[in-house]
PDB file of N, CA and C in Angstrom:
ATOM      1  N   UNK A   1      29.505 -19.466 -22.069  1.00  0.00           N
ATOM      2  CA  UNK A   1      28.160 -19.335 -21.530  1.00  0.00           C
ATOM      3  C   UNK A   1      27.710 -17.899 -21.774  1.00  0.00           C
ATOM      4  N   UNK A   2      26.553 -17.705 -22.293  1.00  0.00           N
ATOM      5  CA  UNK A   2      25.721 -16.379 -22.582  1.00  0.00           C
ATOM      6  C   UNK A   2      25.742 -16.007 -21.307  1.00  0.00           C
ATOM      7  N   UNK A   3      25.118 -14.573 -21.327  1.00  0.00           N
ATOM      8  CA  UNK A   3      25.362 -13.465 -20.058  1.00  0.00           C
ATOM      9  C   UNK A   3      23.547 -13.817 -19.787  1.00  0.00           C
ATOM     10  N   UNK A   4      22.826 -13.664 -20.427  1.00  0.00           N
ATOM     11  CA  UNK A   4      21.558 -14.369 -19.782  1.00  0.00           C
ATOM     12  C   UNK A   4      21.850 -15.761 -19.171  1.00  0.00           C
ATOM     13  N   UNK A   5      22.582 -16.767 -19.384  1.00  0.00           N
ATOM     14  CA  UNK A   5      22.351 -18.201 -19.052  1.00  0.00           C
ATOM     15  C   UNK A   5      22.988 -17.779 -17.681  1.00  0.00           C
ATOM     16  N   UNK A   6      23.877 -16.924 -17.327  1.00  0.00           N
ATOM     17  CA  UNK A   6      24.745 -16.849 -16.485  1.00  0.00           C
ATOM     18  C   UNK A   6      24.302 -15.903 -15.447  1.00  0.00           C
ATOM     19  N   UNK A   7      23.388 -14.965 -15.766  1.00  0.00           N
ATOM     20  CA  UNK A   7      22.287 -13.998 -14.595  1.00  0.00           C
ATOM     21  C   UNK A   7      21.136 -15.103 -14.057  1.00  0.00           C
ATOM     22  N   UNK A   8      21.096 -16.319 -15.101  1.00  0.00           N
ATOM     23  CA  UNK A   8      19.968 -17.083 -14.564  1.00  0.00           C
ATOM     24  C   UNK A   8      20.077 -17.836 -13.826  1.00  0.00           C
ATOM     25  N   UNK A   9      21.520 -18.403 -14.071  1.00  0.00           N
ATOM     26  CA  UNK A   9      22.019 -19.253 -13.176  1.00  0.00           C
ATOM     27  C   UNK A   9      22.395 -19.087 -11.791  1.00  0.00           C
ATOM     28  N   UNK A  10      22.902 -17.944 -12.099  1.00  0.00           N
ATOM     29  CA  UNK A  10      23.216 -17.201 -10.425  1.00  0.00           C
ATOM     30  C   UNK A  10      22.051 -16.744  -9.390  1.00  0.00           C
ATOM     31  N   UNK A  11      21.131 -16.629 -10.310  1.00  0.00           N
ATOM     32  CA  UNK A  11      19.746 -16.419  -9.363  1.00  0.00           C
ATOM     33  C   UNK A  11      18.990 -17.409  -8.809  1.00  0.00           C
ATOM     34  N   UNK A  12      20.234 -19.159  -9.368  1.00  0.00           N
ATOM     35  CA  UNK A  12      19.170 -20.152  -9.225  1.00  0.00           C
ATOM     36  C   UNK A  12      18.294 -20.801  -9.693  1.00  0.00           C
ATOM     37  N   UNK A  13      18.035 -19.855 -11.420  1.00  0.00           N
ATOM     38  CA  UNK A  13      16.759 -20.598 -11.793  1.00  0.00           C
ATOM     39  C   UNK A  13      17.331 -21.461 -13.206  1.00  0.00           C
ATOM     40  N   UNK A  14      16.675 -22.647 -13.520  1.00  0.00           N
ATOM     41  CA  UNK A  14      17.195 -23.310 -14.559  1.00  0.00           C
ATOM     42  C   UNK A  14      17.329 -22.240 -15.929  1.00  0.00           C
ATOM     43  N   UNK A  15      17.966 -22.980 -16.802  1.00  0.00           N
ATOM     44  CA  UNK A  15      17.843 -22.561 -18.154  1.00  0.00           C
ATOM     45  C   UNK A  15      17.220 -22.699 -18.839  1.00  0.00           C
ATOM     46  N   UNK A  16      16.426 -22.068 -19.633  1.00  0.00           N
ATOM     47  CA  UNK A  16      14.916 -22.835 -20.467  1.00  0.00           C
ATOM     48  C   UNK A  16      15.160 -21.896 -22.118  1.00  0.00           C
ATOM     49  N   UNK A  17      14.861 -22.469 -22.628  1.00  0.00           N
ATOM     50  CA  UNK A  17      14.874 -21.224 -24.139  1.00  0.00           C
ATOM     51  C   UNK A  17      13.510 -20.065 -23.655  1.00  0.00           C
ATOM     52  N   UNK A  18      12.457 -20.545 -23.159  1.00  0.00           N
ATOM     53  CA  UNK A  18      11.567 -19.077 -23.190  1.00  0.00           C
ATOM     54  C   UNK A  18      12.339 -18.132 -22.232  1.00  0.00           C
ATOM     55  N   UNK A  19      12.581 -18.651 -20.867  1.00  0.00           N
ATOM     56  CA  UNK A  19      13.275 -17.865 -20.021  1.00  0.00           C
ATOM     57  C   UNK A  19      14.253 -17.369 -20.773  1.00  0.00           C
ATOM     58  N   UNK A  20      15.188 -17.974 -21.693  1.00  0.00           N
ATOM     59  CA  UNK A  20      16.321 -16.818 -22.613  1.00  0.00           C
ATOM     60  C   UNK A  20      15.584 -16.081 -23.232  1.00  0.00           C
ATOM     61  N   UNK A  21      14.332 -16.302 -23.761  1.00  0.00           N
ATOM     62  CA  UNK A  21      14.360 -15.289 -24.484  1.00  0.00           C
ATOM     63  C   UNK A  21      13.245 -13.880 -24.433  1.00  0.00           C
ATOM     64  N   UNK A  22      12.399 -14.786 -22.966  1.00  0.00           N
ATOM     65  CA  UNK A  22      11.657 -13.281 -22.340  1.00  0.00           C
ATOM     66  C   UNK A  22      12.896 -12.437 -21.477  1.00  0.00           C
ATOM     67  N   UNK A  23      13.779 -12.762 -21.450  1.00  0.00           N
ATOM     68  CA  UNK A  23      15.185 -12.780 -20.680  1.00  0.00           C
ATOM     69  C   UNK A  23      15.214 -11.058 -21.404  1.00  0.00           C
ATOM     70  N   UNK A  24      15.620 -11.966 -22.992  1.00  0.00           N
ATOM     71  CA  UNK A  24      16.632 -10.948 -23.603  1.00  0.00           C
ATOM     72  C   UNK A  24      15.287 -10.289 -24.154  1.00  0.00           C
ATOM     73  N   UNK A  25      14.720 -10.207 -24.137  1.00  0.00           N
ATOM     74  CA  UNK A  25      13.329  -8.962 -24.740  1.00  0.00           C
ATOM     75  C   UNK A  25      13.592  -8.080 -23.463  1.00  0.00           C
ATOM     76  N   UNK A  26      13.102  -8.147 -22.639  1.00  0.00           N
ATOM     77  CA  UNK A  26      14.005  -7.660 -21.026  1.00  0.00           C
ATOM     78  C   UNK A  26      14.628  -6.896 -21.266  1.00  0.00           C
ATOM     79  N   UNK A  27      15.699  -7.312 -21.378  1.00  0.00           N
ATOM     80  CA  UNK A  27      16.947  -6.802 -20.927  1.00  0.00           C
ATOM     81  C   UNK A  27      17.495  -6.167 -22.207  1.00  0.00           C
ATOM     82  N   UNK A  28      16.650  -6.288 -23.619  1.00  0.00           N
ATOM     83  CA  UNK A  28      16.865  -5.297 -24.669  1.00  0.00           C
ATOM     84  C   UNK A  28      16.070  -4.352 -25.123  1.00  0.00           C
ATOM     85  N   UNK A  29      15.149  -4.440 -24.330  1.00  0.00           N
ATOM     86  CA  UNK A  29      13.986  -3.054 -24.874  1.00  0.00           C
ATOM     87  C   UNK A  29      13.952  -1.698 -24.546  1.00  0.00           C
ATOM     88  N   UNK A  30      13.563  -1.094 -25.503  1.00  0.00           N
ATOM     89  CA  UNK A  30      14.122   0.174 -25.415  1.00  0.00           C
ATOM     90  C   UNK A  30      13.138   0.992 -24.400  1.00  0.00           C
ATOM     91  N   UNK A  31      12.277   0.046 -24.103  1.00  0.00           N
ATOM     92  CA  UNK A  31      11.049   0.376 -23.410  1.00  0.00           C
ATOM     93  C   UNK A  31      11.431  -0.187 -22.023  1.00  0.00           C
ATOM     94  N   UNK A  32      11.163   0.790 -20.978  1.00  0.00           N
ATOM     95  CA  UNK A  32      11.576   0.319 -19.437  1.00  0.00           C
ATOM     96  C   UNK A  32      10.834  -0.443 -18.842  1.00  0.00           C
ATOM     97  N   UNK A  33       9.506   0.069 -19.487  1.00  0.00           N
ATOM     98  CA  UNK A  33       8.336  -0.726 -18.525  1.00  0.00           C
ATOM     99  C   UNK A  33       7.455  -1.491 -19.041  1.00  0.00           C
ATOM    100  N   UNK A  34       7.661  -2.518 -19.157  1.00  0.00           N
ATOM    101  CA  UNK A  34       6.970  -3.813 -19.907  1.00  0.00           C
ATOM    102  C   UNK A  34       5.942  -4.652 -19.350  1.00  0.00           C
ATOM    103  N   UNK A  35       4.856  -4.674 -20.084  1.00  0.00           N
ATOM    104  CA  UNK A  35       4.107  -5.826 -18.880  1.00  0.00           C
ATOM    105  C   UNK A  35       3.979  -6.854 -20.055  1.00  0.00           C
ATOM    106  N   UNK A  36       3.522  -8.396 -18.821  1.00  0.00           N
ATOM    107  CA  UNK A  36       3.355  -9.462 -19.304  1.00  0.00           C
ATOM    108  C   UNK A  36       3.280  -9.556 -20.985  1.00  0.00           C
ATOM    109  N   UNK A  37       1.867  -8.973 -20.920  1.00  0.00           N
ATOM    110  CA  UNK A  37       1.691  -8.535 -22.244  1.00  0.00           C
ATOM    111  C   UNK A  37       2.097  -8.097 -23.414  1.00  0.00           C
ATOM    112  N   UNK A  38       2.728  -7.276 -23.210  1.00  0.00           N
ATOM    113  CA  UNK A  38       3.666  -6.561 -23.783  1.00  0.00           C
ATOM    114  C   UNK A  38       4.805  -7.621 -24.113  1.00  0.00           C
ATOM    115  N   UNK A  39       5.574  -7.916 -23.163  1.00  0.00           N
ATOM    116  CA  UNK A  39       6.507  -9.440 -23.825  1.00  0.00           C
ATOM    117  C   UNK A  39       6.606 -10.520 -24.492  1.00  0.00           C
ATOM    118  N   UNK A  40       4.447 -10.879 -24.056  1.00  0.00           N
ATOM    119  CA  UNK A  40       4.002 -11.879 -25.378  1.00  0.00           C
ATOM    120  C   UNK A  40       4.325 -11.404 -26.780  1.00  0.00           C
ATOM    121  N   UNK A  41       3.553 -10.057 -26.559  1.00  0.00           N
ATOM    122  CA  UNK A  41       3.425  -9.488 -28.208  1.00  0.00           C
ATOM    123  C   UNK A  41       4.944  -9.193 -28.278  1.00  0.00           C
ATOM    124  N   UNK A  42       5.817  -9.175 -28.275  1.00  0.00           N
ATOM    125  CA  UNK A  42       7.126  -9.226 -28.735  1.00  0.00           C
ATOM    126  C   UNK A  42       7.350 -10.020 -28.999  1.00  0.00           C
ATOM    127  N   UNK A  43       7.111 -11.388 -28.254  1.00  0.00           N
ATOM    128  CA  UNK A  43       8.124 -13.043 -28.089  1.00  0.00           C
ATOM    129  C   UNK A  43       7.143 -12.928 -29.941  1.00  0.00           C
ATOM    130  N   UNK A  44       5.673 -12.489 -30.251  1.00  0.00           N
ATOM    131  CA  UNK A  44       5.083 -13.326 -31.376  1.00  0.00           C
ATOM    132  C   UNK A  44       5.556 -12.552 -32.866  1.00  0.00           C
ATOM    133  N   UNK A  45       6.021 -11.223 -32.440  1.00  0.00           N
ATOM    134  CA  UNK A  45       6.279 -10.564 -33.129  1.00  0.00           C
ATOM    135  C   UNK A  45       7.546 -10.998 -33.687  1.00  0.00           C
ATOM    136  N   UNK A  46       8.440 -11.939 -32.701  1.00  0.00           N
ATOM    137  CA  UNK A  46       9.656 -12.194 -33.424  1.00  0.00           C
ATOM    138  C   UNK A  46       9.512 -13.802 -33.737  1.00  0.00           C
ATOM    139  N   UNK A  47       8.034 -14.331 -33.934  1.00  0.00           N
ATOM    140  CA  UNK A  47       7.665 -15.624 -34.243  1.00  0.00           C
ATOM    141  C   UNK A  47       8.413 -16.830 -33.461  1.00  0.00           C
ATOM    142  N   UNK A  48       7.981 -16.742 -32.460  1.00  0.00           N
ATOM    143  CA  UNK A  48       8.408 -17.569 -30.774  1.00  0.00           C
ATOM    144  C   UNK A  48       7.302 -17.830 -30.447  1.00  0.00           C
ATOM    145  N   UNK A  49       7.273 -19.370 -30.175  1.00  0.00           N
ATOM    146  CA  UNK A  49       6.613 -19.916 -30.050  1.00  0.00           C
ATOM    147  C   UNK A  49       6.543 -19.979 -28.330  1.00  0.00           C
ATOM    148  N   UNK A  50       6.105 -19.110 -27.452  1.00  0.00           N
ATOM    149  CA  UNK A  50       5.838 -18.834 -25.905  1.00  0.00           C
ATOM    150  C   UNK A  50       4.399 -18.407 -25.420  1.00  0.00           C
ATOM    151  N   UNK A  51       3.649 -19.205 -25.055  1.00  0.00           N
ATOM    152  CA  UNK A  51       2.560 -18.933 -24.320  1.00  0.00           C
ATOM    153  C   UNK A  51       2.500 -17.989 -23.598  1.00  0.00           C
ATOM    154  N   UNK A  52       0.822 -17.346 -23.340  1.00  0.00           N
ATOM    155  CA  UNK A  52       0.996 -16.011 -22.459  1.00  0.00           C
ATOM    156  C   UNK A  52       1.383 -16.535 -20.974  1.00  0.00           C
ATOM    157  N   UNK A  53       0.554 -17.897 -20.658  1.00  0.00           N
ATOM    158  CA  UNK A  53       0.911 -18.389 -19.310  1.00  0.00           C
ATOM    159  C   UNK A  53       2.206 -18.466 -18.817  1.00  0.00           C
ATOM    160  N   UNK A  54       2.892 -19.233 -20.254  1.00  0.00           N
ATOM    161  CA  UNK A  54       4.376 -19.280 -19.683  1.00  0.00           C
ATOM    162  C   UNK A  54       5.167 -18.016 -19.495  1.00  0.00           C
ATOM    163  N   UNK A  55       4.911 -16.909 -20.165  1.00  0.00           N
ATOM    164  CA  UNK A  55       5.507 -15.144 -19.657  1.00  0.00           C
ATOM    165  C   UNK A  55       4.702 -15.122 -18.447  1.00  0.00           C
ATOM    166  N   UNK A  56       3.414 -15.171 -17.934  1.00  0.00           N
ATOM    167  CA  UNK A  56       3.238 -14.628 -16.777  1.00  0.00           C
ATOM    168  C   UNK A  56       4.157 -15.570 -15.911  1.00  0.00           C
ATOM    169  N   UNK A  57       4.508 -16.880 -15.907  1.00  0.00           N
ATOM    170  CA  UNK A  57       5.009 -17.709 -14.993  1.00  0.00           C
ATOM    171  C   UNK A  57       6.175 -16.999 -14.957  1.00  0.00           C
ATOM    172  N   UNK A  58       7.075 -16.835 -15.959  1.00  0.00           N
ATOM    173  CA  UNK A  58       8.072 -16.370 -16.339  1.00  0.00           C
ATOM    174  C   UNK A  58       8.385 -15.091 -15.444  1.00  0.00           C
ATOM    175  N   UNK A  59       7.527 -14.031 -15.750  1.00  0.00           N
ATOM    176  CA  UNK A  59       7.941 -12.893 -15.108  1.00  0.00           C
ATOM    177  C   UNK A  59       7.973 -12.840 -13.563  1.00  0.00           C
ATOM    178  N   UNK A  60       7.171 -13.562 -13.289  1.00  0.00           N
ATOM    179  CA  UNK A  60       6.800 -13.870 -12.005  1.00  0.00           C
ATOM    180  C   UNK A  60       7.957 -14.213 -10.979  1.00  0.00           C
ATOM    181  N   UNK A  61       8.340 -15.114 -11.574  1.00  0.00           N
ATOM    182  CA  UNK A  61      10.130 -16.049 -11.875  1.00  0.00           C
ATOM    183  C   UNK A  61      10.696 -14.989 -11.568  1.00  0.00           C
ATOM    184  N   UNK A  62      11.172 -14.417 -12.527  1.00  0.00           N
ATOM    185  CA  UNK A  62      11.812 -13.297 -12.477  1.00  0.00           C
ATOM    186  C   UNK A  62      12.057 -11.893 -11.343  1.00  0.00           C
ATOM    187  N   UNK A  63      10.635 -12.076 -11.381  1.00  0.00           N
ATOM    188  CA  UNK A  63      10.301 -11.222 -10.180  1.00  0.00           C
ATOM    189  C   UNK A  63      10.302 -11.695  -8.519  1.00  0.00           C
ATOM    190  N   UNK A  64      10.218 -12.853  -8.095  1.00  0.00           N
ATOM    191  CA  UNK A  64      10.327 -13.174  -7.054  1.00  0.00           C
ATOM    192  C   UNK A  64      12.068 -13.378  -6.915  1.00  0.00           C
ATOM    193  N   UNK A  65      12.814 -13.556  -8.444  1.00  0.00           N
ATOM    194  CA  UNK A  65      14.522 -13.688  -7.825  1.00  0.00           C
ATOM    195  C   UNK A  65      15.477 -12.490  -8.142  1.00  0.00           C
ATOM    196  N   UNK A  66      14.621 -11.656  -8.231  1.00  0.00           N
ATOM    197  CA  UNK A  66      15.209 -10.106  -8.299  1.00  0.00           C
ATOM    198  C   UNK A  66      15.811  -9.773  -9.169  1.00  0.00           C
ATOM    199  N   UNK A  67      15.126 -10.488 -10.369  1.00  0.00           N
ATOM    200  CA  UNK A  67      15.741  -9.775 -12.126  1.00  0.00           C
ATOM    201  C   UNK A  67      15.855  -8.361 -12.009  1.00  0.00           C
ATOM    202  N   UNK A  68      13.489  -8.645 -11.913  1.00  0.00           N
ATOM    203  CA  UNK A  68      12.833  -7.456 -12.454  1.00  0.00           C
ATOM    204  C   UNK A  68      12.158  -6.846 -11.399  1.00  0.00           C
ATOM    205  N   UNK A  69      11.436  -5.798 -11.566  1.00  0.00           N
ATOM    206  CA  UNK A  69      10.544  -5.429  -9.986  1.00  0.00           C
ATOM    207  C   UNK A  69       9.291  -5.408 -11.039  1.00  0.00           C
ATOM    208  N   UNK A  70       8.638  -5.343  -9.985  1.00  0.00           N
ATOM    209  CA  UNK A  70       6.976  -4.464 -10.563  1.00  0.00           C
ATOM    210  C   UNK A  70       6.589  -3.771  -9.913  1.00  0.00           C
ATOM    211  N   UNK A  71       6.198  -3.116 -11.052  1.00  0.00           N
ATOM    212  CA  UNK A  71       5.392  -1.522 -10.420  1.00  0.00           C
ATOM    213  C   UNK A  71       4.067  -1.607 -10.668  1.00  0.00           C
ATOM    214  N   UNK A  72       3.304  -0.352 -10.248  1.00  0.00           N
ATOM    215  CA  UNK A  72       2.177  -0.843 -10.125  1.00  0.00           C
ATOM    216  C   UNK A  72       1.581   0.987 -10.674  1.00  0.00           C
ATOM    217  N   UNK A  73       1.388   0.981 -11.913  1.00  0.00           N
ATOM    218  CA  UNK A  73       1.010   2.452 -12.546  1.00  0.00           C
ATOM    219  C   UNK A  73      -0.827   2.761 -12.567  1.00  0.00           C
ATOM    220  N   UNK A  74      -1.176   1.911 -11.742  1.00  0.00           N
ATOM    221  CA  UNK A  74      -2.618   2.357 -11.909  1.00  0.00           C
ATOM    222  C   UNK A  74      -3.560   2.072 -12.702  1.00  0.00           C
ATOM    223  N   UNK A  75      -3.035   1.658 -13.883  1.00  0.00           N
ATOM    224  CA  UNK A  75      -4.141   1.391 -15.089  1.00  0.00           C
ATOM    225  C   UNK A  75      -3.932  -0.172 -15.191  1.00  0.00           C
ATOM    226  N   UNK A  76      -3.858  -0.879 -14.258  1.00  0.00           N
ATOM    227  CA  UNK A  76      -4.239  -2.582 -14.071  1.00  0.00           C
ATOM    228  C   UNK A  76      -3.510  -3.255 -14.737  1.00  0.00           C
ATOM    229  N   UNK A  77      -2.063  -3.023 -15.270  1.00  0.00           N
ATOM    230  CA  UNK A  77      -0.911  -3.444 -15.707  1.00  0.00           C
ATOM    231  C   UNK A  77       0.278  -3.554 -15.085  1.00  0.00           C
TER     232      UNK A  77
END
C-alpha cells in the first residue's frame, strides 16, 4: 500500500485517484503554500483529468481531516 493510500486511510477518507493525486502534488511541492488553484493548474499541467470543483471538494476534505490547514494571506486565496 502507497504512503498516500495509507495517510488517507487513517484519516478515514476513501481512496479515489484525484484524492492520490491532489494528495501527492501536496505533499510534493516545492511550494508550501498552495491554493485550490494552484493544484488545478498542476493536476492540468501534468494532463489529469480533475475538475476545479473536485480540488476544491478535495482540499476541503483534506482540510476538515487534518492533512492540510489553511491560511488565510489576505489577497482572497
Amino acid at each position: 500500500m502507497s504512503s498516500e493510500n495509507a495517510e488517507l486511510r487513517k484519516v478515514g477518507l476513501k481512496v479515489t485517484l484525484p484524492r492520490v493525486k491532489i494528495f501527492n502534488i501536496l505533499e510534493n511541492s516545492e511550494e508550501h503554500h498552495l491554493s485550490a488553484e494552484d493544484v488545478y493548474k498542476k493536476l492540468l499541467e501534468q494532463g489529469d483529468d480533475v475538475g476545479l470543483a473536485t480540488v476544491y471538494r478535495t482540499v476541503r476534505l483534506f482540510e476538515d481531516a487534518g492533512i492540510i490547514e489553511r491560511h488565510d494571506f489576505r489577497d482572497g486565496r
